[in-house]
Protein backbone atom coordinates (compact mmCIF):
# COMPACT_ATOMS: atom_id res chain seq x y z
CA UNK A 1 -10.94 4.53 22.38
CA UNK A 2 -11.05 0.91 21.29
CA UNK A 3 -7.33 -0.99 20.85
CA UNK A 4 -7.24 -0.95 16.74
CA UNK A 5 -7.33 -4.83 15.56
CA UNK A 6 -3.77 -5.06 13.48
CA UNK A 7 -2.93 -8.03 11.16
CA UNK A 8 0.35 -8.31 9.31
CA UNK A 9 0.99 -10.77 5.79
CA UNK A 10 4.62 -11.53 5.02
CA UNK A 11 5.88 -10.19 8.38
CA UNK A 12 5.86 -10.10 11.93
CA UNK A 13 6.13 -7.38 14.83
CA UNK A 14 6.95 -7.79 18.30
CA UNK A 15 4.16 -7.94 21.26
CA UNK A 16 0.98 -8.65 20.97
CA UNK A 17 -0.28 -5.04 19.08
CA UNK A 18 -0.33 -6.74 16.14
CA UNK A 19 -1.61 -10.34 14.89
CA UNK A 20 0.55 -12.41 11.96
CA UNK A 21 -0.84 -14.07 8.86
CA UNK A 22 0.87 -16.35 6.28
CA UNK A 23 0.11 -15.53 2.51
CA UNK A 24 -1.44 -19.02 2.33
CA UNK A 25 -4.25 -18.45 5.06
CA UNK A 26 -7.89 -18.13 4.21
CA UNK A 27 -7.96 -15.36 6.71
CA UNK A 28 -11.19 -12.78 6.27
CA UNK A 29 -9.79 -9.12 6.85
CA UNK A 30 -12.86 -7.79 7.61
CA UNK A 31 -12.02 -9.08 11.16
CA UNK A 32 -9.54 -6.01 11.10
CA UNK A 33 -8.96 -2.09 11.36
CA UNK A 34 -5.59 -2.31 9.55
CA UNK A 35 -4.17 -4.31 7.18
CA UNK A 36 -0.48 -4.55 6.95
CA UNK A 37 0.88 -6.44 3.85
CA UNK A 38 4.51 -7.36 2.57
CA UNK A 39 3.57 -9.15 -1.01
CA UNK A 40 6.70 -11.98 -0.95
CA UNK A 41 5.81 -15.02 -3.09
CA UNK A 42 9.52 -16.85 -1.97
CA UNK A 43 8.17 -19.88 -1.31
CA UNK A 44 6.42 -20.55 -4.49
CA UNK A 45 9.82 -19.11 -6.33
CA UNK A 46 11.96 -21.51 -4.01
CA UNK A 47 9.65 -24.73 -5.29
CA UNK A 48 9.63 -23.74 -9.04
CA UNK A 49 12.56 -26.13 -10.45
CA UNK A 50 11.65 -25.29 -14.25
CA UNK A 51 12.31 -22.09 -16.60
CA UNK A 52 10.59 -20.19 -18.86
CA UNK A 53 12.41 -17.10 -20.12
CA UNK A 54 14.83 -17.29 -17.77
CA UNK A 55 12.20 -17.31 -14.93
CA UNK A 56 11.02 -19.60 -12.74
CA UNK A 57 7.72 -21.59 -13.86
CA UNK A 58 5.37 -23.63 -11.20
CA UNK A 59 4.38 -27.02 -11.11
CA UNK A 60 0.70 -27.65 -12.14
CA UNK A 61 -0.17 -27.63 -8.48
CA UNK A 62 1.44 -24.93 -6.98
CA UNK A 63 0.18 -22.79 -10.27
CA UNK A 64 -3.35 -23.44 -8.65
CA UNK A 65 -2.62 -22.77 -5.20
CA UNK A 66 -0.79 -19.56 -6.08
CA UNK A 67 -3.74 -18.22 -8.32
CA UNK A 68 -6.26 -19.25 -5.79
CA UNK A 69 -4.52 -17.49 -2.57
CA UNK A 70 -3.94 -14.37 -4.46
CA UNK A 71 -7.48 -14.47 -5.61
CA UNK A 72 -8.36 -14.88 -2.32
CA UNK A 73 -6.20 -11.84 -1.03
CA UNK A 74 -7.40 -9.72 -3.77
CA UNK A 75 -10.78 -10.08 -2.61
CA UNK A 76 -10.54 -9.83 0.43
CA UNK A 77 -8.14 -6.51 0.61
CA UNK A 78 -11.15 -5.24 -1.63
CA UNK A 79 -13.85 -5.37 0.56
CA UNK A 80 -11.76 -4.46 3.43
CA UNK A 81 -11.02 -1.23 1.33
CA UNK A 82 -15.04 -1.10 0.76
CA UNK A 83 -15.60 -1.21 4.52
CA UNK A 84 -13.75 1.44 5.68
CA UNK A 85 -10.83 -0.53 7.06
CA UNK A 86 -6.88 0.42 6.16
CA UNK A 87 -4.64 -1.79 4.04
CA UNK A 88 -0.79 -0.67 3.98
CA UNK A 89 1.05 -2.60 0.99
CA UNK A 90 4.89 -1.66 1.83
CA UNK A 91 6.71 -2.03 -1.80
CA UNK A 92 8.71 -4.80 -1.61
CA UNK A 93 10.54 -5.64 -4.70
CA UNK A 94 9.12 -6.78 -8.21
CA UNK A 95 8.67 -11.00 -8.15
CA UNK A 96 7.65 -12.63 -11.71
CA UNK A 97 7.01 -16.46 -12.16
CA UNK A 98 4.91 -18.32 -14.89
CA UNK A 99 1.95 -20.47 -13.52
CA UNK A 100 0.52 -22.91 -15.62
CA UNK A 101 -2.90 -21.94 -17.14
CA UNK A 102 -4.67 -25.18 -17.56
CA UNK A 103 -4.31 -25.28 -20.84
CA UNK A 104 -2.30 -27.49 -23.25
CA UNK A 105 -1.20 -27.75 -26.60
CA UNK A 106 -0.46 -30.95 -28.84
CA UNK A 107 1.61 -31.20 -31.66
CA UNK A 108 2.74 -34.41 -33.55
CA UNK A 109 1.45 -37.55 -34.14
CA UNK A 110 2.08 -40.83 -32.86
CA UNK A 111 5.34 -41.57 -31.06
CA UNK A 112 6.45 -37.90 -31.80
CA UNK A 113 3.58 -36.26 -30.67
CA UNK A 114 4.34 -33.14 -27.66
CA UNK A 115 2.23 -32.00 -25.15
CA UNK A 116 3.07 -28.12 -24.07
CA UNK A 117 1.86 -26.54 -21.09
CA UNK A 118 0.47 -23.27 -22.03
CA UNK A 119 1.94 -20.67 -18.88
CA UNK A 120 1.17 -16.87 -18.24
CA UNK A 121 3.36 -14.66 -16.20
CA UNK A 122 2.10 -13.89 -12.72
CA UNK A 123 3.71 -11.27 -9.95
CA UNK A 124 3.92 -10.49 -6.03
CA UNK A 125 1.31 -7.72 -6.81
CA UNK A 126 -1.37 -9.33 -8.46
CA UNK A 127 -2.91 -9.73 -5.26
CA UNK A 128 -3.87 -6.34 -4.82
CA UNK A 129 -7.03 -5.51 -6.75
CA UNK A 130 -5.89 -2.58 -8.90
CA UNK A 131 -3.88 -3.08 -12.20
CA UNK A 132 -0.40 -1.41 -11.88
CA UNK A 133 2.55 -1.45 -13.73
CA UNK A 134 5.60 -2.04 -11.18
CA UNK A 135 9.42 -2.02 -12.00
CA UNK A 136 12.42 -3.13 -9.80
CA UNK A 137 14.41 -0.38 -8.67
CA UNK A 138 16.46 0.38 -5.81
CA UNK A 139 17.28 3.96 -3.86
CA UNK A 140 16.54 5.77 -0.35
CA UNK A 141 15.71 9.40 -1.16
CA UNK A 142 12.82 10.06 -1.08
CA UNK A 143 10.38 13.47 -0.51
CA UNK A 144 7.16 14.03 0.05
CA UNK A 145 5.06 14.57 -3.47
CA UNK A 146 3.32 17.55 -3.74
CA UNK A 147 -0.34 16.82 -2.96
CA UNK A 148 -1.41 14.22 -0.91
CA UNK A 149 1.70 13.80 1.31
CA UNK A 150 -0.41 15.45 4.40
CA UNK A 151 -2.04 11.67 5.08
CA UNK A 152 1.79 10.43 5.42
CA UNK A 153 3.77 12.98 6.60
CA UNK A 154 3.71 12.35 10.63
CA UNK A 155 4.29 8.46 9.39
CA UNK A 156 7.15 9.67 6.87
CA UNK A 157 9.04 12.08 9.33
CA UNK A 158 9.21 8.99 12.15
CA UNK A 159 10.01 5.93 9.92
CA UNK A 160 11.22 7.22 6.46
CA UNK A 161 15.00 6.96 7.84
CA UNK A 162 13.78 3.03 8.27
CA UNK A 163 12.99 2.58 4.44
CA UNK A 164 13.70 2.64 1.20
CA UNK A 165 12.38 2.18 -2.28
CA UNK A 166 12.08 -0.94 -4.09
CA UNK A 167 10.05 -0.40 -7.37
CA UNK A 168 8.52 2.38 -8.83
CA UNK A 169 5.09 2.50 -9.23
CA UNK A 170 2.97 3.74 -12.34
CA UNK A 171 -0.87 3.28 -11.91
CA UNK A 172 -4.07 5.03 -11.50
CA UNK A 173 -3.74 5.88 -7.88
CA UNK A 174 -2.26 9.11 -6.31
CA UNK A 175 1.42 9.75 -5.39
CA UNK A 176 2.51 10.34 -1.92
CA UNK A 177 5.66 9.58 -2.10
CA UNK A 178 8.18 10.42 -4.71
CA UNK A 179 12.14 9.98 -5.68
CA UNK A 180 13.66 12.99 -5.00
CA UNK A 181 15.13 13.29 -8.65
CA UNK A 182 12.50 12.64 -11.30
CA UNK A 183 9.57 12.84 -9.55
CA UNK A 184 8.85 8.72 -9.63
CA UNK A 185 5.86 7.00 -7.47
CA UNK A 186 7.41 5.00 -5.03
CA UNK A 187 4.47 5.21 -2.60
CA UNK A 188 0.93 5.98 -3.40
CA UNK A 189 -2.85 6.08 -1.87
CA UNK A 190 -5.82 4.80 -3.39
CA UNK A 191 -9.11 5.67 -1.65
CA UNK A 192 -12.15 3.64 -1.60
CA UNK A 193 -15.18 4.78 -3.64
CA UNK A 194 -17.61 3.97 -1.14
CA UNK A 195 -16.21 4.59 2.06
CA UNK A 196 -13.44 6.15 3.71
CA UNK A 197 -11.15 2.91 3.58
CA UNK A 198 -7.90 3.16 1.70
CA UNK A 199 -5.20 1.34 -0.08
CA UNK A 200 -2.10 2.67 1.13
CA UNK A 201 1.48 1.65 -0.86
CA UNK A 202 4.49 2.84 1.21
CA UNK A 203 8.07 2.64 0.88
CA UNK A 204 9.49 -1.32 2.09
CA UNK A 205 10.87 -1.54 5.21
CA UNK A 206 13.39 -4.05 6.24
CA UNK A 207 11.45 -6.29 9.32
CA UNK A 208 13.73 -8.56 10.13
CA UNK A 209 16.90 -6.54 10.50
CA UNK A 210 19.73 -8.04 12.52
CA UNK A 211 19.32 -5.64 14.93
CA UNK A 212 15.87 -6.31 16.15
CA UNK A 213 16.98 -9.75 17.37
CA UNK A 214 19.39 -10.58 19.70
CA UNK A 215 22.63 -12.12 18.19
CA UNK A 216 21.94 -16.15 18.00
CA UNK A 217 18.88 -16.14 18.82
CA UNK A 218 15.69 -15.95 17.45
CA UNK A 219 14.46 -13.34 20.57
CA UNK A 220 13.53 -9.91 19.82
CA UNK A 221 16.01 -7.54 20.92
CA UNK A 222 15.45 -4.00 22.68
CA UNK A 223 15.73 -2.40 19.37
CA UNK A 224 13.42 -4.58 17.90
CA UNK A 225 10.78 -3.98 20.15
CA UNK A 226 11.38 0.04 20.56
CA UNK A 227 11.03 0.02 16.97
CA UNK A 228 7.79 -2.44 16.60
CA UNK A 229 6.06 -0.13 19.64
CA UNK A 230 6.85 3.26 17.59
CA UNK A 231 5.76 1.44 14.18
CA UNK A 232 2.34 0.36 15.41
CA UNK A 233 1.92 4.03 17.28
CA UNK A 234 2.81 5.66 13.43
CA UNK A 235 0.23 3.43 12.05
CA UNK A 236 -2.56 3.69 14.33
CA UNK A 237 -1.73 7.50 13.99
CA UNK A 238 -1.96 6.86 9.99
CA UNK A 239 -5.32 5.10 10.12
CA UNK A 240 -6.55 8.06 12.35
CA UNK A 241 -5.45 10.22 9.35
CA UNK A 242 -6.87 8.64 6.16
CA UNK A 243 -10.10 8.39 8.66
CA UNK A 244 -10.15 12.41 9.19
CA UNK A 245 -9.29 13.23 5.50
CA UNK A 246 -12.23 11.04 4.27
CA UNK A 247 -14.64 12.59 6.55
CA UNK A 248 -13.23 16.20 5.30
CA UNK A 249 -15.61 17.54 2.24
CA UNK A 250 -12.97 19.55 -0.30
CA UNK A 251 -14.17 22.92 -1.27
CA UNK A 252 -14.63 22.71 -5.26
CA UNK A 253 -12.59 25.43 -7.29
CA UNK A 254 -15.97 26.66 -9.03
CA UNK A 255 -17.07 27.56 -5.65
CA UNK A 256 -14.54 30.16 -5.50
CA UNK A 257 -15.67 31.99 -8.35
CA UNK A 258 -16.99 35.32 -8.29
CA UNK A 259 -20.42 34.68 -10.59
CA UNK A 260 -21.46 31.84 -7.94
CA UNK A 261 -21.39 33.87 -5.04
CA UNK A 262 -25.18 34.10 -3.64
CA UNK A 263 -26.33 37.96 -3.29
CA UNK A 264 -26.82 37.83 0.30
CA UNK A 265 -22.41 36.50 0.60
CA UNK A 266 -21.78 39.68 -1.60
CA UNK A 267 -23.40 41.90 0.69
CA UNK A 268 -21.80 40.51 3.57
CA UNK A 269 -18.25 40.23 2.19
CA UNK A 270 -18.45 43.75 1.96
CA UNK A 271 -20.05 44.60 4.87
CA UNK A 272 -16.66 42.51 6.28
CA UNK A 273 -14.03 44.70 4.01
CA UNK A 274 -15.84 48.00 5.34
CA UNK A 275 -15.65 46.73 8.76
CA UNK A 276 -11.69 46.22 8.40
CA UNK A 277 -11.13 49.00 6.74
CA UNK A 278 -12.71 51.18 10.22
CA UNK A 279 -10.55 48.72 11.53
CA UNK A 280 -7.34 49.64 10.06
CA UNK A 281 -8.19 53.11 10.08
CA UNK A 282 -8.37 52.71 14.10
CA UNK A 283 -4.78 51.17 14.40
CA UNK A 284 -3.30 53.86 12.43
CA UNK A 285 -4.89 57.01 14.42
């Protein structure tokens, strides 16, 4: 089987299983199997030197160039979903700024007229081309939901010790993953329409813990690279999972009912029941 093409966005692994991207890049991910994405917008917070609200709002030009990347990114992670390929978002936290919109207003005449810069608040996760509503929030248990959870489990039961939640997630996807009071989303799947790509949203995971480098340096240490080799192996393992469940065809519920059972499966289903009863009859004597 053919090495899966990995790229990661926000963060980096150890080796060479897995290729790194900044946020800024005009990458194409339809050069890729899987997708791995930490949405962190830091930089553009750490440049913003005004307010609005009590949150930082972007220059004119960094406005554009953060609408325009995430545009970018939320095209692209579409039509990577549309060609069968994997994206992983892990849930880092909740980041709001205001970006400038373009637009202006005046007010005033003369000496005391006022220009205002019309802004409109922008987050970490409008790159991701679904509409969900995401709130800061902080814990580490977690459980499997109820339905759904298969896809995720194998990943879950190696790595979950590794995460924790960040936000909670309210949307028009599927849960996975749940708190373990409350029942809240804190990771989720989304499946393509079209093909058997998927949008995955897991629990965030801490990649550059102090104990995957060596101390004073900027060297992975043997922790750090145990933990990168077992991380791609759970993803690759993922992929392979979304990839069987999409190929899988769901029996419907109706199908199960008695009045639309052909004539020829009611005859046989009883020839079956008289067959176990001789059957049973057999064991007993």
């Amino acid at each position: 089987m053919a090495k899966k093409k990995i790229l990661t966005i926000g963060f980096s692994l150890y080796g060479d299983d897995a290729e790194y991207c900044d946020f800024d890049s005009e990458t194409s991910l339809l050069d890729w199997d899987i997708i791995l994405i930490q949405p962190d917008i830091s930089d553009y917070l750490f440049r913003g030197g005004d307010y609005f609200q009590g949150k930082k709002s972007l220059s004119d030009y960094d406005s554009f160039t953060l609408k325009s990347k995430t545009e970018h990114w939320k095209r692209e992670i579409k039509a990577a979903m549309d060609h069968g390929k994997l994206v992983v978002v892990f849930l880092d936290k909740l980041q709001e700024v205001f970006i400038a919109t373009g637009e202006k207003q005046y007010s005033g005449t003369g000496k005391n007229r006022q220009t205002t810069r019309i802004v409109a608040s922008y987050t970490n996760y409008d790159m991701l081309p679904i509409k969900l509503k995401i709130t800061n929030s902080k814990g580490r248990e977690i459980k499997l939901a109820p339905k759904k959870s298969e896809v995720v489990s194998t990943y879950w039961s190696s790595l979950g010790d590794n995460s924790s939640y960040q936000v909670l997630v309210e949307g028009a996807v599927v849960p996975c993953l749940q708190t373990k009071h409350g029942d809240k989303t804190v990771g989720f799947i989304l499946n393509a329409s079209n093909s058997n790509g998927a949008l995955i949203g897991l629990p965030n995971m801490n990649f550059s813990d102090d104990s995957f480098f060596d101390e004073g340096q900027e060297e992975w240490s043997v922790i750090g690279q145990q933990f990168s080799h077992n991380f791609i192996k759970q993803i690759v393992s993922l992929e392979k999972a979304v990839k069987q469940e999409g190929d899988l065809t769901v029996e419907p519920d109706w199908a199960r009912v008695d009045q639309f059972k052909l004539k020829n499966e009611e005859i046989e289903n009883n020839k079956l029941l008289i067959l176990e009863e001789k059957l049973s009859n057999l064991n007993r004597g």
